[in-house]
PDB file of N, CA and C in Angstrom:
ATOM      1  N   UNK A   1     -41.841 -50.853 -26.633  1.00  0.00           N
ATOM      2  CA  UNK A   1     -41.968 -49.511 -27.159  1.00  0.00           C
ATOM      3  C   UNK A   1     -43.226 -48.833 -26.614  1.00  0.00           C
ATOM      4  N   UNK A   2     -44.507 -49.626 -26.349  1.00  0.00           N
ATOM      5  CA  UNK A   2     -45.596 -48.820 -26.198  1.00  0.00           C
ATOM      6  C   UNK A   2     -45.774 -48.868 -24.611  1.00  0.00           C
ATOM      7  N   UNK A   3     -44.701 -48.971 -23.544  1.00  0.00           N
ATOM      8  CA  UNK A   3     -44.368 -49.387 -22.403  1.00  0.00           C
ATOM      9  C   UNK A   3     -43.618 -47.811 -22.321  1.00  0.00           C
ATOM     10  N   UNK A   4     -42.954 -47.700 -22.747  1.00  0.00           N
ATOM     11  CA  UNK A   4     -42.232 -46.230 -23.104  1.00  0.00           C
ATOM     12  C   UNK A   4     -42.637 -45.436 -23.622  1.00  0.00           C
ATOM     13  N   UNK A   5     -43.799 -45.374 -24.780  1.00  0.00           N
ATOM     14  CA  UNK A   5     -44.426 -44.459 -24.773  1.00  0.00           C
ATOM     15  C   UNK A   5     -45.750 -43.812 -23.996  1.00  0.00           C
ATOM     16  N   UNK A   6     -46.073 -44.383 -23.048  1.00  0.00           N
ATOM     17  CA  UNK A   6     -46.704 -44.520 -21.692  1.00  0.00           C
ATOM     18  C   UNK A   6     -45.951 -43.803 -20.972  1.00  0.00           C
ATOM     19  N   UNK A   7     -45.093 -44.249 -20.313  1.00  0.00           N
ATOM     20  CA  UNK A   7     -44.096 -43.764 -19.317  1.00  0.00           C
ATOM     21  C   UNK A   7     -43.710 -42.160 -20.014  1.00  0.00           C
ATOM     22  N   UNK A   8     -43.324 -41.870 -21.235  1.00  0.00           N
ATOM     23  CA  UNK A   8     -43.162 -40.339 -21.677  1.00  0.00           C
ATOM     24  C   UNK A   8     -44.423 -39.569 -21.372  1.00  0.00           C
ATOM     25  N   UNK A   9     -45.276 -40.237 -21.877  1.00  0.00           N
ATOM     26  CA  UNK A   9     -46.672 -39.473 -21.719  1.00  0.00           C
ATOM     27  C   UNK A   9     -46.688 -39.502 -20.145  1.00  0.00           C
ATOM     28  N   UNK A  10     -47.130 -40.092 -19.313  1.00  0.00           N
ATOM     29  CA  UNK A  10     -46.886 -39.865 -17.838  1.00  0.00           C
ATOM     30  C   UNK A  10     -46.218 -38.445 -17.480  1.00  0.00           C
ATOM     31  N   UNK A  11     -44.967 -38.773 -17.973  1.00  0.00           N
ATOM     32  CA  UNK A  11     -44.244 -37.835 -17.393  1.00  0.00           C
ATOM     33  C   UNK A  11     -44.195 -36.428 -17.375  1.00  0.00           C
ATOM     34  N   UNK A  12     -44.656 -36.205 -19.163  1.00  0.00           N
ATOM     35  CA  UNK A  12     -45.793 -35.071 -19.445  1.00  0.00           C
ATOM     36  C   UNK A  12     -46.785 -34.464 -19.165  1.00  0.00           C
ATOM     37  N   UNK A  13     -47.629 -35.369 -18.493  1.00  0.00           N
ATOM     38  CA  UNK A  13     -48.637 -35.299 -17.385  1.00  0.00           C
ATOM     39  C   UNK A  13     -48.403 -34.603 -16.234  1.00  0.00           C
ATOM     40  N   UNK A  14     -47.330 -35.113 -15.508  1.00  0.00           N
ATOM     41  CA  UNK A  14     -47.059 -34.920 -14.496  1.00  0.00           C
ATOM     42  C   UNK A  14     -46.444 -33.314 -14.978  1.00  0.00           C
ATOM     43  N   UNK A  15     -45.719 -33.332 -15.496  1.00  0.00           N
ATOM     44  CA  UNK A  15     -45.112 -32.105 -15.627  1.00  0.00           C
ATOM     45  C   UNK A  15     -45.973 -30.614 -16.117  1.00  0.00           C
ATOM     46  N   UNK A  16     -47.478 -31.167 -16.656  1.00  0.00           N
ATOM     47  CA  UNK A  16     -48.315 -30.062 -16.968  1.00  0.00           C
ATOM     48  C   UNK A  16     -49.219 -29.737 -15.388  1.00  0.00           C
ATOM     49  N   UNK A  17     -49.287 -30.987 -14.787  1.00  0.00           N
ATOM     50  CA  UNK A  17     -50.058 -30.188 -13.285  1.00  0.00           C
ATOM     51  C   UNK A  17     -48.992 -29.339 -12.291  1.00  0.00           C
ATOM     52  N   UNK A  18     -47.179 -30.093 -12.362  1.00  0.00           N
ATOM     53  CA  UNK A  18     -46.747 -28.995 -11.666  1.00  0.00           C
ATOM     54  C   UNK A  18     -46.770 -27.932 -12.134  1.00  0.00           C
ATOM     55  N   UNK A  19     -46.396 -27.463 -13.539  1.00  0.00           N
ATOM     56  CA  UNK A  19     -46.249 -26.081 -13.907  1.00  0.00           C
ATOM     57  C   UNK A  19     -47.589 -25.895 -14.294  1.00  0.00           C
ATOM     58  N   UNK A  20     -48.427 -25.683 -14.429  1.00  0.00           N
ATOM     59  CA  UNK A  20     -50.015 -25.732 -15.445  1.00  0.00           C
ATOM     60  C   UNK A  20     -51.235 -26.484 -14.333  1.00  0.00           C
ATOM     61  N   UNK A  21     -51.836 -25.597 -14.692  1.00  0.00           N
ATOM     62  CA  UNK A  21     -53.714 -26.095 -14.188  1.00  0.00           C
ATOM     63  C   UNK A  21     -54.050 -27.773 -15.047  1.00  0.00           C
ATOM     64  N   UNK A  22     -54.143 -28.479 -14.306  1.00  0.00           N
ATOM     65  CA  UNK A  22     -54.733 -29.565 -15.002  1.00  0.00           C
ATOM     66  C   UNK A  22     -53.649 -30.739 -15.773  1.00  0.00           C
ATOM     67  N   UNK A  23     -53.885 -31.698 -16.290  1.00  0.00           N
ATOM     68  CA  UNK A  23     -53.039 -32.697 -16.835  1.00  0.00           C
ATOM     69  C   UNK A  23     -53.465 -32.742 -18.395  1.00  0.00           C
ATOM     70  N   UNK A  24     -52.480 -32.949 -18.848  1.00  0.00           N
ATOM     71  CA  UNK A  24     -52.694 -33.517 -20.523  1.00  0.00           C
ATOM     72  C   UNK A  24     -52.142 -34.858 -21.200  1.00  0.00           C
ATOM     73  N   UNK A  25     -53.196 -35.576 -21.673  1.00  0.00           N
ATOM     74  CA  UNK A  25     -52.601 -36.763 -22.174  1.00  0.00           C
ATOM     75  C   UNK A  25     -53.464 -37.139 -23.435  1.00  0.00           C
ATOM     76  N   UNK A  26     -52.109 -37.272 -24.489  1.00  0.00           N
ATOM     77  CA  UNK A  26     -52.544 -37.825 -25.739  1.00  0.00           C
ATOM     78  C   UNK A  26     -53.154 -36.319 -26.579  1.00  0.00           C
ATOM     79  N   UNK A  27     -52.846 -35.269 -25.826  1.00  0.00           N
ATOM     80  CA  UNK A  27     -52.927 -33.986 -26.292  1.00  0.00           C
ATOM     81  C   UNK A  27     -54.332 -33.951 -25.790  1.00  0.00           C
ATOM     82  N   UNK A  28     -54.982 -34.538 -24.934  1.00  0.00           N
ATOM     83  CA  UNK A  28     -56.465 -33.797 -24.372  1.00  0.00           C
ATOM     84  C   UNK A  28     -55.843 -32.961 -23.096  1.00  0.00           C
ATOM     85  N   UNK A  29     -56.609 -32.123 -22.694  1.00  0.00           N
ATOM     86  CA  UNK A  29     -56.536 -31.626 -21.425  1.00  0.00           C
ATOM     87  C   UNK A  29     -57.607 -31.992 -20.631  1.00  0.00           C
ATOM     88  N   UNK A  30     -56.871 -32.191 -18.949  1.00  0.00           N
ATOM     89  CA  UNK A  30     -57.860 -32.662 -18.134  1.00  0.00           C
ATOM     90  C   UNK A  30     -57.800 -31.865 -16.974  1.00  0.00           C
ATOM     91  N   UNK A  31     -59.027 -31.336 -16.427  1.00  0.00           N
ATOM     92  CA  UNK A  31     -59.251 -30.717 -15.064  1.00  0.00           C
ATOM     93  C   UNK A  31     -59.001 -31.722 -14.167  1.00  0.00           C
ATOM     94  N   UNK A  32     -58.520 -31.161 -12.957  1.00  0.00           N
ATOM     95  CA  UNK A  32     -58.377 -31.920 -11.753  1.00  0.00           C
ATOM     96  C   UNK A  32     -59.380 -32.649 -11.608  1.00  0.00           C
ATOM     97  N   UNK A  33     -59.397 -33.712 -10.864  1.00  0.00           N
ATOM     98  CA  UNK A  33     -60.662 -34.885 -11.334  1.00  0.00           C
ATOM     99  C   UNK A  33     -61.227 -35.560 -12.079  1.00  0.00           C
ATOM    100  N   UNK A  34     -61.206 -34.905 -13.903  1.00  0.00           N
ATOM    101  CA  UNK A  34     -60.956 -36.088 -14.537  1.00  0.00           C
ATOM    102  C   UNK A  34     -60.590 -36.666 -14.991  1.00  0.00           C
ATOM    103  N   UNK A  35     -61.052 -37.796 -15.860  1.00  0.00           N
ATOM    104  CA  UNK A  35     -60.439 -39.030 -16.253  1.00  0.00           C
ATOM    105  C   UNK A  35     -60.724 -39.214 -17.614  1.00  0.00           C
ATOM    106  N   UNK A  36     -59.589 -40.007 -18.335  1.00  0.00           N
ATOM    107  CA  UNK A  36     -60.108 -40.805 -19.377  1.00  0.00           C
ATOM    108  C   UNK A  36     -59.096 -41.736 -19.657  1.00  0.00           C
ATOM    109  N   UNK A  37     -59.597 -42.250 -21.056  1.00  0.00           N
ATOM    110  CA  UNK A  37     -59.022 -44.264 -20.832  1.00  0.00           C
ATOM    111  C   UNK A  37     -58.796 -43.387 -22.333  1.00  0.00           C
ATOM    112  N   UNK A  38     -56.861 -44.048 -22.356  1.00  0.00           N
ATOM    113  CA  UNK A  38     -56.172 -43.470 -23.515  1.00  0.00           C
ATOM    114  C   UNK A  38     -56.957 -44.862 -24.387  1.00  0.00           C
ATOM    115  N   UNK A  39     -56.999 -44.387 -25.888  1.00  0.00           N
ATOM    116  CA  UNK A  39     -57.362 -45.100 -27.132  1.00  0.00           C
ATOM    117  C   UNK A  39     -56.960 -46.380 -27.126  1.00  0.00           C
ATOM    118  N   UNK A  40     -58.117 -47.422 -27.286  1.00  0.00           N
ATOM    119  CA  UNK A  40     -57.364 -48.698 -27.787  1.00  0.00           C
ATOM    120  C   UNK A  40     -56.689 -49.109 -26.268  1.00  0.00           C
ATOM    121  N   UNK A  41     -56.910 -49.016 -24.954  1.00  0.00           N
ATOM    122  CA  UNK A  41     -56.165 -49.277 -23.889  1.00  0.00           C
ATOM    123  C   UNK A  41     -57.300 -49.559 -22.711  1.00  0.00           C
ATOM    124  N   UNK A  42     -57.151 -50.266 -21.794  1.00  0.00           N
ATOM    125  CA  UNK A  42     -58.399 -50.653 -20.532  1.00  0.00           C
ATOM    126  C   UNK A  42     -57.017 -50.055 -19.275  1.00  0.00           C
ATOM    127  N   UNK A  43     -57.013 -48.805 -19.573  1.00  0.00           N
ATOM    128  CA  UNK A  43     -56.729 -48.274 -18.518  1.00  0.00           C
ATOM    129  C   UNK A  43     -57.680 -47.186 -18.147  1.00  0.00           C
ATOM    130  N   UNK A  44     -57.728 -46.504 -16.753  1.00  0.00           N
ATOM    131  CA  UNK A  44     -58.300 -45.424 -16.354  1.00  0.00           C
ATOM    132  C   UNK A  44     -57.160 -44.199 -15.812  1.00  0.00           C
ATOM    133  N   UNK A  45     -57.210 -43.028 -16.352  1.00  0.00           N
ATOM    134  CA  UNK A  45     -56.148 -42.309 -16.110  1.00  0.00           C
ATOM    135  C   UNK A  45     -56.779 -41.277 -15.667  1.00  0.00           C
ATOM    136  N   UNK A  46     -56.362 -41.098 -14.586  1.00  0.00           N
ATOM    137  CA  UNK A  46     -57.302 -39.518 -13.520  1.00  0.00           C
ATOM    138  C   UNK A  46     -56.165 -38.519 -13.045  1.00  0.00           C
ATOM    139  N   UNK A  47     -56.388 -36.947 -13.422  1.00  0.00           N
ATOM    140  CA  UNK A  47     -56.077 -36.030 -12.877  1.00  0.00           C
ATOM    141  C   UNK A  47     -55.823 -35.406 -11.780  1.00  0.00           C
ATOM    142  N   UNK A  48     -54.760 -35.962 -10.655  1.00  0.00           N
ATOM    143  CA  UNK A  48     -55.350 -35.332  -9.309  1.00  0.00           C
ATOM    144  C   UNK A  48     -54.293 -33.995  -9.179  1.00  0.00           C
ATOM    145  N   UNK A  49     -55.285 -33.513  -7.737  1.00  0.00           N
ATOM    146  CA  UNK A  49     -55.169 -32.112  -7.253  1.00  0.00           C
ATOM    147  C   UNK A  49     -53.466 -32.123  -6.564  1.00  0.00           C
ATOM    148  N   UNK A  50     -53.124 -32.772  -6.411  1.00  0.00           N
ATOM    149  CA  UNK A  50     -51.320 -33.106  -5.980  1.00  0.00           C
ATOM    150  C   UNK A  50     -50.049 -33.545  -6.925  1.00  0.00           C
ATOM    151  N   UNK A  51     -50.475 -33.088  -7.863  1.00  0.00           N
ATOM    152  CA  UNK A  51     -49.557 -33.270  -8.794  1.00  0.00           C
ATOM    153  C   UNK A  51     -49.425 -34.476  -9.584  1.00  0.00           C
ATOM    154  N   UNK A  52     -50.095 -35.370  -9.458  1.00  0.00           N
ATOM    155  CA  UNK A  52     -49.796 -37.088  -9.920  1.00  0.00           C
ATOM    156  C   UNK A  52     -51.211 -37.114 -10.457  1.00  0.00           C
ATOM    157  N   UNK A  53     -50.427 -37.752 -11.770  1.00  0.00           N
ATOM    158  CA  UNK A  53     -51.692 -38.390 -12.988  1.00  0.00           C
ATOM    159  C   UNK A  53     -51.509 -40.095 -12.265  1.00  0.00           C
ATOM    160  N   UNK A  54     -52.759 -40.678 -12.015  1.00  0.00           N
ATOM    161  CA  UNK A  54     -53.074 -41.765 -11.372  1.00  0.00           C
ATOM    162  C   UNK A  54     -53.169 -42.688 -12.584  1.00  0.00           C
ATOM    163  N   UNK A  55     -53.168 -43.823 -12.495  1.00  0.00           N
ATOM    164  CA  UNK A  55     -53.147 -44.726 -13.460  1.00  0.00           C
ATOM    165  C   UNK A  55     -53.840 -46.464 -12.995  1.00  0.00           C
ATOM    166  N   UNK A  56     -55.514 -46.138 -13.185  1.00  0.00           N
ATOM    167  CA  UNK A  56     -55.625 -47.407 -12.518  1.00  0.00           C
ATOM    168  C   UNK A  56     -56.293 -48.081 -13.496  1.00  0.00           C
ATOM    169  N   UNK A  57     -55.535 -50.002 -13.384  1.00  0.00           N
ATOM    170  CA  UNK A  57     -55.951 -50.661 -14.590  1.00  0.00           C
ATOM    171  C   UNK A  57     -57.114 -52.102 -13.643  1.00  0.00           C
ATOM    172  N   UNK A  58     -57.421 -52.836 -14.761  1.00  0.00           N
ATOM    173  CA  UNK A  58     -58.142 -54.094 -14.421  1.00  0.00           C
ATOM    174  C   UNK A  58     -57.883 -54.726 -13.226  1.00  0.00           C
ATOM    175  N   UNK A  59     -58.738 -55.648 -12.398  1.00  0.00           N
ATOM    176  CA  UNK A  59     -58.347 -55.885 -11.439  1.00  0.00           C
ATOM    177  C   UNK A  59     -57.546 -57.552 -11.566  1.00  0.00           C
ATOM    178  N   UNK A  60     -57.048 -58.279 -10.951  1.00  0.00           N
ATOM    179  CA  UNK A  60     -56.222 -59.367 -10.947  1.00  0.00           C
ATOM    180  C   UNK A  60     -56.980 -60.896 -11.318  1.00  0.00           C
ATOM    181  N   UNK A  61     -56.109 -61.061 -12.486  1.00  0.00           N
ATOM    182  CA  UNK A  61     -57.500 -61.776 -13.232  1.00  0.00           C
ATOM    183  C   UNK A  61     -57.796 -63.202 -12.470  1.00  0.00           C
ATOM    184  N   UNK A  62     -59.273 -63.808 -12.590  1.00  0.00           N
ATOM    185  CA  UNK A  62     -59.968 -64.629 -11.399  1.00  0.00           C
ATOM    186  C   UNK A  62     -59.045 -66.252 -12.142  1.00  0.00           C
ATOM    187  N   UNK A  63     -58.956 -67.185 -10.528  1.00  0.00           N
ATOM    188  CA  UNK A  63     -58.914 -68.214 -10.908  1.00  0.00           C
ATOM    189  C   UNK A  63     -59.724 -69.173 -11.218  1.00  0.00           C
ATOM    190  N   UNK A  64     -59.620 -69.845 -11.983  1.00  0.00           N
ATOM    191  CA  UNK A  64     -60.489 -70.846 -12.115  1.00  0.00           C
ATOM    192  C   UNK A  64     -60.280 -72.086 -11.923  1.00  0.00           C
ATOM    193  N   UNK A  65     -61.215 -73.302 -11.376  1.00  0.00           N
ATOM    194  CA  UNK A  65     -60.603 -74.300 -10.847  1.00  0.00           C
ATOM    195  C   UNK A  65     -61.403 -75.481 -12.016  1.00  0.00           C
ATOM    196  N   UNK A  66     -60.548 -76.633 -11.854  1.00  0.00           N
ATOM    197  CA  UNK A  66     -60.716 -77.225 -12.973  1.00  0.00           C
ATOM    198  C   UNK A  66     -62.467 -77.976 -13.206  1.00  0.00           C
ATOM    199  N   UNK A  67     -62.386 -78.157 -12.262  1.00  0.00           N
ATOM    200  CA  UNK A  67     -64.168 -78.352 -12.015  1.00  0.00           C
ATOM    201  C   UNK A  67     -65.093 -77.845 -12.664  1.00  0.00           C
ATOM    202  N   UNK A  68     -64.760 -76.130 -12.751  1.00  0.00           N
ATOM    203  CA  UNK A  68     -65.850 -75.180 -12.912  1.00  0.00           C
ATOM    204  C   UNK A  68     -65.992 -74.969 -14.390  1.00  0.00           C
ATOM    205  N   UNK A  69     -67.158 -75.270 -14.894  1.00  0.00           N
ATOM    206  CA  UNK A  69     -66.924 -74.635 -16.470  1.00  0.00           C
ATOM    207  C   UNK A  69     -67.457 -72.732 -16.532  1.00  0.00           C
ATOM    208  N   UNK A  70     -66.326 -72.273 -16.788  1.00  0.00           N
ATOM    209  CA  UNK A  70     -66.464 -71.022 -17.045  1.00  0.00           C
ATOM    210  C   UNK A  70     -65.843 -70.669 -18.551  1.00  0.00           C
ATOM    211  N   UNK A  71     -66.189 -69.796 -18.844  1.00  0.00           N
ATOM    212  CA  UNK A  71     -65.867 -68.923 -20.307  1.00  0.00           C
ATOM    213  C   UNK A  71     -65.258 -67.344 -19.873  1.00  0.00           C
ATOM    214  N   UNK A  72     -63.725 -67.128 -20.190  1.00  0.00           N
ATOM    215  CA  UNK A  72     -63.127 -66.283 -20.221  1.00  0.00           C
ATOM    216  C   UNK A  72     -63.163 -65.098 -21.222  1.00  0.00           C
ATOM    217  N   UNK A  73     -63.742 -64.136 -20.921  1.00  0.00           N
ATOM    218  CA  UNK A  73     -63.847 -63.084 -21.763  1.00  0.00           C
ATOM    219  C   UNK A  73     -62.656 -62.050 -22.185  1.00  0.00           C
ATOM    220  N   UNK A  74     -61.914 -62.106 -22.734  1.00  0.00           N
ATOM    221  CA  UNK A  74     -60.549 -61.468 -22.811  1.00  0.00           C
ATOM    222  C   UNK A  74     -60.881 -59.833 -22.394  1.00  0.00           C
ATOM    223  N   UNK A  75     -59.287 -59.323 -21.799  1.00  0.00           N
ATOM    224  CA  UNK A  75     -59.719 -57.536 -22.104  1.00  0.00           C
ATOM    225  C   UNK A  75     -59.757 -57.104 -23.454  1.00  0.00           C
ATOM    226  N   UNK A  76     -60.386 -56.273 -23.270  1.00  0.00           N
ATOM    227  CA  UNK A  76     -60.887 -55.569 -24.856  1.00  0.00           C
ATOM    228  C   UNK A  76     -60.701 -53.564 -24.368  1.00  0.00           C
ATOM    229  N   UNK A  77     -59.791 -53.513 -24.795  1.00  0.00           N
ATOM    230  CA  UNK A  77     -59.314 -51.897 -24.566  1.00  0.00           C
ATOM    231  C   UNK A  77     -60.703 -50.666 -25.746  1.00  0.00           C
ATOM    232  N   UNK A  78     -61.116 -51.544 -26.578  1.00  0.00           N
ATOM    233  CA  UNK A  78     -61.946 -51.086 -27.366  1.00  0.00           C
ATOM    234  C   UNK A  78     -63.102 -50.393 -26.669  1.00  0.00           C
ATOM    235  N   UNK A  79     -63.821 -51.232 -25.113  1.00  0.00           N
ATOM    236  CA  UNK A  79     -64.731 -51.309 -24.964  1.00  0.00           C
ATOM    237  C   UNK A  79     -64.468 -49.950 -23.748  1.00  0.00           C
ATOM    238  N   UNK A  80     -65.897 -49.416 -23.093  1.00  0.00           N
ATOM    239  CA  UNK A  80     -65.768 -48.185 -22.396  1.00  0.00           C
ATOM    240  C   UNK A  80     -64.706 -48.849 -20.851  1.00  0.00           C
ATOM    241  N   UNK A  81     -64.147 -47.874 -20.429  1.00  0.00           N
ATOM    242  CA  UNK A  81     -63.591 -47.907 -18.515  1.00  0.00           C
ATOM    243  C   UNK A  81     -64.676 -49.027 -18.124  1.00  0.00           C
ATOM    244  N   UNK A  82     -64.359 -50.397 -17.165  1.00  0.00           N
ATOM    245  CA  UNK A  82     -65.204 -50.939 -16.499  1.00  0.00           C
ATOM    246  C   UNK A  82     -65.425 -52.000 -17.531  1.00  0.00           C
ATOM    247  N   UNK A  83     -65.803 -51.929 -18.313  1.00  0.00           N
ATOM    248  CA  UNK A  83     -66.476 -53.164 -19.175  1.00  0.00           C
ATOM    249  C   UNK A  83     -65.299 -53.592 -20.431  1.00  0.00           C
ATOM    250  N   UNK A  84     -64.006 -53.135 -20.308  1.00  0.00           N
ATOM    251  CA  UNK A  84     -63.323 -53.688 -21.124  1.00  0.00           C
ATOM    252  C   UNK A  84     -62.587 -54.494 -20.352  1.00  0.00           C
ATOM    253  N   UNK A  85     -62.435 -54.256 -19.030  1.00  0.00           N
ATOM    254  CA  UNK A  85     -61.754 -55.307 -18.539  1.00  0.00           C
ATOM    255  C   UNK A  85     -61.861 -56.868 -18.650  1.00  0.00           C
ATOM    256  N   UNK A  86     -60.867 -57.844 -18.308  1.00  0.00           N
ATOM    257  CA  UNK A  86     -61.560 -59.536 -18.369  1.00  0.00           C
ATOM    258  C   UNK A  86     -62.406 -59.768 -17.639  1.00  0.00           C
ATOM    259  N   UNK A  87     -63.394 -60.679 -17.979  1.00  0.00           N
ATOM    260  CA  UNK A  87     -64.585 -61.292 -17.104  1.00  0.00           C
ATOM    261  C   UNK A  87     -64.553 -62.945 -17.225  1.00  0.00           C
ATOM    262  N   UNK A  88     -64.918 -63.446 -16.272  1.00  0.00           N
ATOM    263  CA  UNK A  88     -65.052 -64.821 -16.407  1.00  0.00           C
ATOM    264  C   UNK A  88     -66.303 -65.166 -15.634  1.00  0.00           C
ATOM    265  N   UNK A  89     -67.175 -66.101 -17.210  1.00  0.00           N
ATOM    266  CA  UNK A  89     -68.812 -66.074 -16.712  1.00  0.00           C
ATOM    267  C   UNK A  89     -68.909 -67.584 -16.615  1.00  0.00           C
ATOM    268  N   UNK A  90     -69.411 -67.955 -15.154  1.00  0.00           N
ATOM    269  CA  UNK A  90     -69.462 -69.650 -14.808  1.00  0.00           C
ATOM    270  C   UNK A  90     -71.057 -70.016 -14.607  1.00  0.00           C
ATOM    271  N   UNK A  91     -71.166 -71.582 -14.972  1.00  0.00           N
ATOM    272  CA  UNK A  91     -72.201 -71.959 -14.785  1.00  0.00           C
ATOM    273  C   UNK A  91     -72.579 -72.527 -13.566  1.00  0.00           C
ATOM    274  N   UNK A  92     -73.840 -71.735 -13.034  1.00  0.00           N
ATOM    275  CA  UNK A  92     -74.161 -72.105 -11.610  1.00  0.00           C
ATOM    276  C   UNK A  92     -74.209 -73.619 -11.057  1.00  0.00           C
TER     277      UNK A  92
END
């Protein structure tokens, strides 16, 4: 469900820069260029000048090998763009 309600909102998006100045999501409005990270979510969602609301998330989470003692920090959508993503912190 919240896979689909994504994808509606998108599409809304998209449909306020073709007809309309700027993108709207979650009922904010956004000028070309910026961004924000919908509520409760570790995504980054940016406004561009070509019609397409961009949608960029966490990067591909690290492996770890059995050797290494590391501590996995889960994503946390709570936290700001950048620092909610997962981290994994190893001992040198």
């Amino acid at each position: 469900m919240q896979a689909l309600k994504l994808v509606v909102c998108l599409v809304v998006m998209w449909a306020s820069v073709v007809f309309g100045a700027g993108c709207e999501f979650e009922g904010k409005q956004l000028k070309v260029g910026e961004w924000m990270q919908p509520k409760d979510k570790c995504l980054k969602l940016e406004c561009k000048a070509d019609g397409v609301a961009a949608m960029g998330g966490c990067p591909a989470p690290v492996v770890i090998l059995p050797t290494q003692k590391c501590t996995r920090i889960e994503e946390d959508g709570t936290k700001p763009w950048g620092s909610c993503c997962e981290q994994v912190i190893c001992e040198a």
